[in-house]
N, C-alpha and C. Protein backbone atom coordinates (compact mmCIF):
# COMPACT_ATOMS: atom_id res chain seq x y z
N UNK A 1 -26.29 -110.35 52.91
CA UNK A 1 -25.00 -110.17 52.28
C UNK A 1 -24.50 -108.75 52.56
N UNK A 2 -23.31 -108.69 52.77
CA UNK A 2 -22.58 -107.20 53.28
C UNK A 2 -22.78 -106.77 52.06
N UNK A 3 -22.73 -104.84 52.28
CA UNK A 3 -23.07 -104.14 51.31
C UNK A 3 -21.08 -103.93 50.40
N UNK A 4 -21.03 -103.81 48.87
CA UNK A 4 -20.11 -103.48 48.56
C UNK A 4 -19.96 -102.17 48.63
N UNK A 5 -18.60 -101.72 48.65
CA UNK A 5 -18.06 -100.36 48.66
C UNK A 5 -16.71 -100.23 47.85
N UNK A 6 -17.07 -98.91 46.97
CA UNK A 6 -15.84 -98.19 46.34
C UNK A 6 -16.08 -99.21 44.89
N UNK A 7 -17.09 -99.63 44.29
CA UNK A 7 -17.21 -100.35 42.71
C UNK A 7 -16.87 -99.29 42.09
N UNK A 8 -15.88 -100.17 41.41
CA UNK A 8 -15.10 -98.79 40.04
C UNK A 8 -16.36 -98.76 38.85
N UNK A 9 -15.79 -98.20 37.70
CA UNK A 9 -16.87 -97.53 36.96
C UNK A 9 -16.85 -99.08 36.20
N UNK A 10 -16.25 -99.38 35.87
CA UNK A 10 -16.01 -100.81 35.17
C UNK A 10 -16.81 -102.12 35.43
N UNK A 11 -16.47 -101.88 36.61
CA UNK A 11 -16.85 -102.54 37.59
C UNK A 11 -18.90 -102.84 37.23
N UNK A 12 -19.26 -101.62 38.03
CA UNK A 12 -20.72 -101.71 37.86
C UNK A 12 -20.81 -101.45 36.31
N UNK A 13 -20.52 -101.40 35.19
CA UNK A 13 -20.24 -101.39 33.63
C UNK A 13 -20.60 -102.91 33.57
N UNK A 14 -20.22 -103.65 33.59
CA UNK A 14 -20.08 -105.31 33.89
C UNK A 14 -21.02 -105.44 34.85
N UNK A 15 -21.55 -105.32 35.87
CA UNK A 15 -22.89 -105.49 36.54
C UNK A 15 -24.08 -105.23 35.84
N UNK A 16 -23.89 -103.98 35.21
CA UNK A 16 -25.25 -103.73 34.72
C UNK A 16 -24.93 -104.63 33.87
N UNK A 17 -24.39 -104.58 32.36
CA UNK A 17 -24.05 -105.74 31.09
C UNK A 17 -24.87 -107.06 31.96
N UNK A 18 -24.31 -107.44 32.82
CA UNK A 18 -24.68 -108.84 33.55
C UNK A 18 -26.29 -109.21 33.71
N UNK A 19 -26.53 -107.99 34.29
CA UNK A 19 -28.28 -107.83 34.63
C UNK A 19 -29.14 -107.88 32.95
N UNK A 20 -28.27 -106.82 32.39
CA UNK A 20 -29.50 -106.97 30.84
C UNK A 20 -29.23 -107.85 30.45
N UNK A 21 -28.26 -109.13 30.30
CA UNK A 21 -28.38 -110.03 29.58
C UNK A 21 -29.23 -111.42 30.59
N UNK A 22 -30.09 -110.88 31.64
CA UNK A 22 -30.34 -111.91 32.14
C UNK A 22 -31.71 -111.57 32.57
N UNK A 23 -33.04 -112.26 33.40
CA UNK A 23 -33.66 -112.30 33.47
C UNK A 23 -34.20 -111.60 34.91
N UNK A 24 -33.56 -111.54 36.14
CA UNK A 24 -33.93 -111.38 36.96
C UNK A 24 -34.33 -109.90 37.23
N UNK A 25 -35.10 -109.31 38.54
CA UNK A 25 -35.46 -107.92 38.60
C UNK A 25 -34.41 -106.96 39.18
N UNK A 26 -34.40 -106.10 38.93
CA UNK A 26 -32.82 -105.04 39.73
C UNK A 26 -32.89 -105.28 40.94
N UNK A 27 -34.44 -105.53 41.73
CA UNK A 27 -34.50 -105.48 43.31
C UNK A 27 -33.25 -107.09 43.69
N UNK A 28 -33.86 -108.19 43.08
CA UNK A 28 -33.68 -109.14 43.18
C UNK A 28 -32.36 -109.36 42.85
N UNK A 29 -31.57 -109.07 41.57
CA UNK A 29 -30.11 -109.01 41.20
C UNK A 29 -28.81 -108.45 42.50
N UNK A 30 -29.59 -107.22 42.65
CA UNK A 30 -28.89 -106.19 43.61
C UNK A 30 -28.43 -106.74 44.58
N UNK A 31 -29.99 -107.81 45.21
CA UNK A 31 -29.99 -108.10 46.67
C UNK A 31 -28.95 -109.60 46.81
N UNK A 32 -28.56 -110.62 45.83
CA UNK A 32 -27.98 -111.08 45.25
C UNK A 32 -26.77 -110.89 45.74
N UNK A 33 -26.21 -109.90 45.25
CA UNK A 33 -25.08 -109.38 45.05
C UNK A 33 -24.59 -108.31 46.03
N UNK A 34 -25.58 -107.95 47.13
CA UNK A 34 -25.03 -107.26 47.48
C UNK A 34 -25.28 -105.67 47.79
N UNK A 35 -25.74 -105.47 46.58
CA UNK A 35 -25.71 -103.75 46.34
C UNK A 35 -27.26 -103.00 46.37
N UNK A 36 -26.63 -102.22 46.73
CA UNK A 36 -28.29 -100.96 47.04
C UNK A 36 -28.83 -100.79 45.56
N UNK A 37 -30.39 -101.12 45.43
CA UNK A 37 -30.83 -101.05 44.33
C UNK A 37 -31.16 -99.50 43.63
N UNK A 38 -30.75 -98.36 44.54
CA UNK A 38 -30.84 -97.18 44.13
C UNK A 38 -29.42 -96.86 43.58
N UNK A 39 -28.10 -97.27 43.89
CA UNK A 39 -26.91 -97.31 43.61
C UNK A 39 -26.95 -97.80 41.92
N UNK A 40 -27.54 -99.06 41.94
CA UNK A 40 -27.89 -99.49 40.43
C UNK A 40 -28.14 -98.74 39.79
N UNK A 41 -29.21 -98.19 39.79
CA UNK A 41 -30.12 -97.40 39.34
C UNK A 41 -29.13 -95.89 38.84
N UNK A 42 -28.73 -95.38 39.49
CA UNK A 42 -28.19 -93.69 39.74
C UNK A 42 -27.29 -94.16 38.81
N UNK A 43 -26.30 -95.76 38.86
CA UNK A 43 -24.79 -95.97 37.83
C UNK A 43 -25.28 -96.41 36.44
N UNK A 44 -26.73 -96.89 36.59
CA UNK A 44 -27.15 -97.32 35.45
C UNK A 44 -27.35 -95.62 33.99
N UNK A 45 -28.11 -94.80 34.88
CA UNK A 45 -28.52 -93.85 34.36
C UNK A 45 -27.87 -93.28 33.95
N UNK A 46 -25.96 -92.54 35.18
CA UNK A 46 -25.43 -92.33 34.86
C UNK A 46 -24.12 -92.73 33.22
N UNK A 47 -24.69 -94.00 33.28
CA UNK A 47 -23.62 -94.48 32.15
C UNK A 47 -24.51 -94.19 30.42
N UNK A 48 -26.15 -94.04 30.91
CA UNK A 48 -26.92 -94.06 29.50
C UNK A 48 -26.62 -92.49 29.08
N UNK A 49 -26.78 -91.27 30.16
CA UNK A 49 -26.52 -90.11 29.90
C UNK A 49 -24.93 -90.14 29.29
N UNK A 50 -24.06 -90.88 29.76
CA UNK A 50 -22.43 -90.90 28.96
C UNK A 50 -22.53 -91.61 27.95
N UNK A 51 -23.85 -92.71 27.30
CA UNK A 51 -23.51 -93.05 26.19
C UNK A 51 -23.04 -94.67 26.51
N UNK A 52 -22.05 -94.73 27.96
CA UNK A 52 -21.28 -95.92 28.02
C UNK A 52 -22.09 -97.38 27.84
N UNK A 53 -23.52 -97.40 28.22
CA UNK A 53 -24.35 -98.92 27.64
C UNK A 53 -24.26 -99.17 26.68
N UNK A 54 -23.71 -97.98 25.15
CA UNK A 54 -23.73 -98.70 24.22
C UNK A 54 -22.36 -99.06 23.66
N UNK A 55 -21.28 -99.37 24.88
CA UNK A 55 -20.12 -100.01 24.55
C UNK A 55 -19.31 -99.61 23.63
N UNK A 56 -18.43 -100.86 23.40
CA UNK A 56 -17.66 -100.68 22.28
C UNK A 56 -17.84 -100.59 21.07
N UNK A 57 -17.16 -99.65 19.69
CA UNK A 57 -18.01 -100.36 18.43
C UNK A 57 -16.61 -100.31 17.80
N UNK A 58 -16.40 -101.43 17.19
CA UNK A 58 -15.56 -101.37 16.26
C UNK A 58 -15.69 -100.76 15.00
N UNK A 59 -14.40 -100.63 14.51
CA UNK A 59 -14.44 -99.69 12.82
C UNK A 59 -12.88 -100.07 12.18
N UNK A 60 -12.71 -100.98 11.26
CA UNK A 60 -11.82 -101.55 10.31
C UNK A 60 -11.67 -100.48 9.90
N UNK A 61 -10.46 -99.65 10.25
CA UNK A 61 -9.62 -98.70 9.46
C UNK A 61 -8.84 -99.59 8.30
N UNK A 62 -8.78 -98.92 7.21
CA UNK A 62 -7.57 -99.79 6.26
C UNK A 62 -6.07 -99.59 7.03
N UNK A 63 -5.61 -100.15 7.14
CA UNK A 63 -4.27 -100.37 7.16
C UNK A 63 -3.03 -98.77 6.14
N UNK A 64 -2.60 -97.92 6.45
CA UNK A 64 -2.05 -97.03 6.44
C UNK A 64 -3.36 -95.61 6.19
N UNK A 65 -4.41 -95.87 6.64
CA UNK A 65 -5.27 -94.92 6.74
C UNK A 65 -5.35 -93.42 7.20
N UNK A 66 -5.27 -92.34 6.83
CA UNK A 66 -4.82 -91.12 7.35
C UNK A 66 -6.14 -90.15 8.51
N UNK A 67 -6.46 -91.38 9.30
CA UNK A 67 -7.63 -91.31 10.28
C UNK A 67 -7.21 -91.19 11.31
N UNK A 68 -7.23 -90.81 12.06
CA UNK A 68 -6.70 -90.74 13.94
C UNK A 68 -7.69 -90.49 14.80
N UNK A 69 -8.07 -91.81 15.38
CA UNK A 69 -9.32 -91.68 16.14
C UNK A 69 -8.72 -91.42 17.90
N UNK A 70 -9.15 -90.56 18.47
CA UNK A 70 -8.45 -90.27 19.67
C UNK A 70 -9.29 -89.79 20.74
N UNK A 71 -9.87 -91.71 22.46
CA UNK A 71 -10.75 -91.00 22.92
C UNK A 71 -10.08 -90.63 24.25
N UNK A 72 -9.72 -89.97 25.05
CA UNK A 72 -9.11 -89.76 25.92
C UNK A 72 -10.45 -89.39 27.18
N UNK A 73 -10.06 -89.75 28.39
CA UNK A 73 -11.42 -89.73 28.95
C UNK A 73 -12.71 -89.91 28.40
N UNK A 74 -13.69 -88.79 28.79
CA UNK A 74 -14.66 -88.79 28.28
C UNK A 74 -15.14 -88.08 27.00
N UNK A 75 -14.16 -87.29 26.68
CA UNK A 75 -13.73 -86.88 25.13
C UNK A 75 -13.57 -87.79 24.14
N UNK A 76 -13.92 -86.83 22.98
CA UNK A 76 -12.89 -87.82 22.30
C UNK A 76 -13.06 -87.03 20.41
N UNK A 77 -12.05 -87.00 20.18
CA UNK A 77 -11.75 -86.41 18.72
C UNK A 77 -11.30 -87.36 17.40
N UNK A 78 -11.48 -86.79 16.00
CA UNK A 78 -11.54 -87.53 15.16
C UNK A 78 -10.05 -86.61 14.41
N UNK A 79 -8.93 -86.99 13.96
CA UNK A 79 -7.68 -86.27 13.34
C UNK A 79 -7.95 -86.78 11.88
N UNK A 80 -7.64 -86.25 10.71
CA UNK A 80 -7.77 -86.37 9.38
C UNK A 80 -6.23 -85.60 8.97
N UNK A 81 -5.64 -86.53 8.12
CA UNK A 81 -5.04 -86.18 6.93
C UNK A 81 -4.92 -85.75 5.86
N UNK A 82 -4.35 -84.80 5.21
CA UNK A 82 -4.51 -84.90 3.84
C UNK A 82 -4.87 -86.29 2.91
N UNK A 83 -5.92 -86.52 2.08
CA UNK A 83 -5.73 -87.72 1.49
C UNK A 83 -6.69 -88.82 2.10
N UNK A 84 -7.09 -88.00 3.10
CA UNK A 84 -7.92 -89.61 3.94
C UNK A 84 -9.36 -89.69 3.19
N UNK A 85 -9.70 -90.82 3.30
CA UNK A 85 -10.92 -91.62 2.84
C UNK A 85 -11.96 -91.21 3.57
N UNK A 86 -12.69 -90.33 2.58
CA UNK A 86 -14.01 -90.16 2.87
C UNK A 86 -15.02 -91.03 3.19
N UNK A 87 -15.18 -92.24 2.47
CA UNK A 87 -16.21 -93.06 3.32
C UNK A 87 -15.72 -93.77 4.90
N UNK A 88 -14.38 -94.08 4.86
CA UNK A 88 -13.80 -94.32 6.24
C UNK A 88 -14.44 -93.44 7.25
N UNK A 89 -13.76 -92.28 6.98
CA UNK A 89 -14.17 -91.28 7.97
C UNK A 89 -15.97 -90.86 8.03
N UNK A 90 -17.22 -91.09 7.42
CA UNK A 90 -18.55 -91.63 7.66
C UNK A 90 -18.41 -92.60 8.55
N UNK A 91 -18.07 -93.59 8.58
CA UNK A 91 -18.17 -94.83 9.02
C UNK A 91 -17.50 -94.57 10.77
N UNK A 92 -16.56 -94.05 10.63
CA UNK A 92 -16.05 -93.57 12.11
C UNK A 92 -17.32 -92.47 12.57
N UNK A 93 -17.42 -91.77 11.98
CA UNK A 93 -18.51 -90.16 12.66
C UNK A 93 -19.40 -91.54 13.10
N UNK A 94 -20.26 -91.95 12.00
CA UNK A 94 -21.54 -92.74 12.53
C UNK A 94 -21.08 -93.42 13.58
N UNK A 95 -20.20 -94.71 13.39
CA UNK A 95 -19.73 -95.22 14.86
C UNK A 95 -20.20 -94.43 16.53
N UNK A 96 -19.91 -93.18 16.21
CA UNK A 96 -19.53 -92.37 17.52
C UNK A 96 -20.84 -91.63 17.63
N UNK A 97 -22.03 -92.15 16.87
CA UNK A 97 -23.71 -91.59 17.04
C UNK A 97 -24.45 -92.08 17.93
């Protein structure tokens, strides 16, 4: 199988996701698909050092909540209001642990 070129970050994000929810070995998945099993490897690592394997997490803000969660790239900041809900804002910090 021809080798792929130029996988966005998303991209192998959803490859790896694909591989842990399944059984086969990285050599074996890779070869599958395509891709250099050291490529795996380097995007895999790279995404655990960013945190990104552990996805999305949701957090039920109330509805007129004075919270402003804001992640822009690989940043990302927490804005507070006068008035805002202290256990809300726990519940966001932990989220982002």
């Amino acid at each position: 199988m021809r080798q792929r070129k130029g996988l966005s970050h998303a991209a192998w994000r959803d490859l790896i996701e694909e591989h842990s929810s399944g059984d086969q070995t990285i050599a074996a998945f890779c070869q599958e698909r395509g891709l250099k099993d050291h490529s795996f490897y380097w995007h895999r690592r790279r995404m655990q050092r960013a945190g990104s394997e552990a996805g999305f997490r949701e957090v039920a803000l109330p509805v007129g909540t004075a919270i402003r969660v804001v992640v822009p790239g690989a940043g990302s900041h927490i804005e507070v209001e006068r008035g805002f809900d202290a256990q809300c804002l726990r519940e966001v910090v932990q989220a982002f642990r």
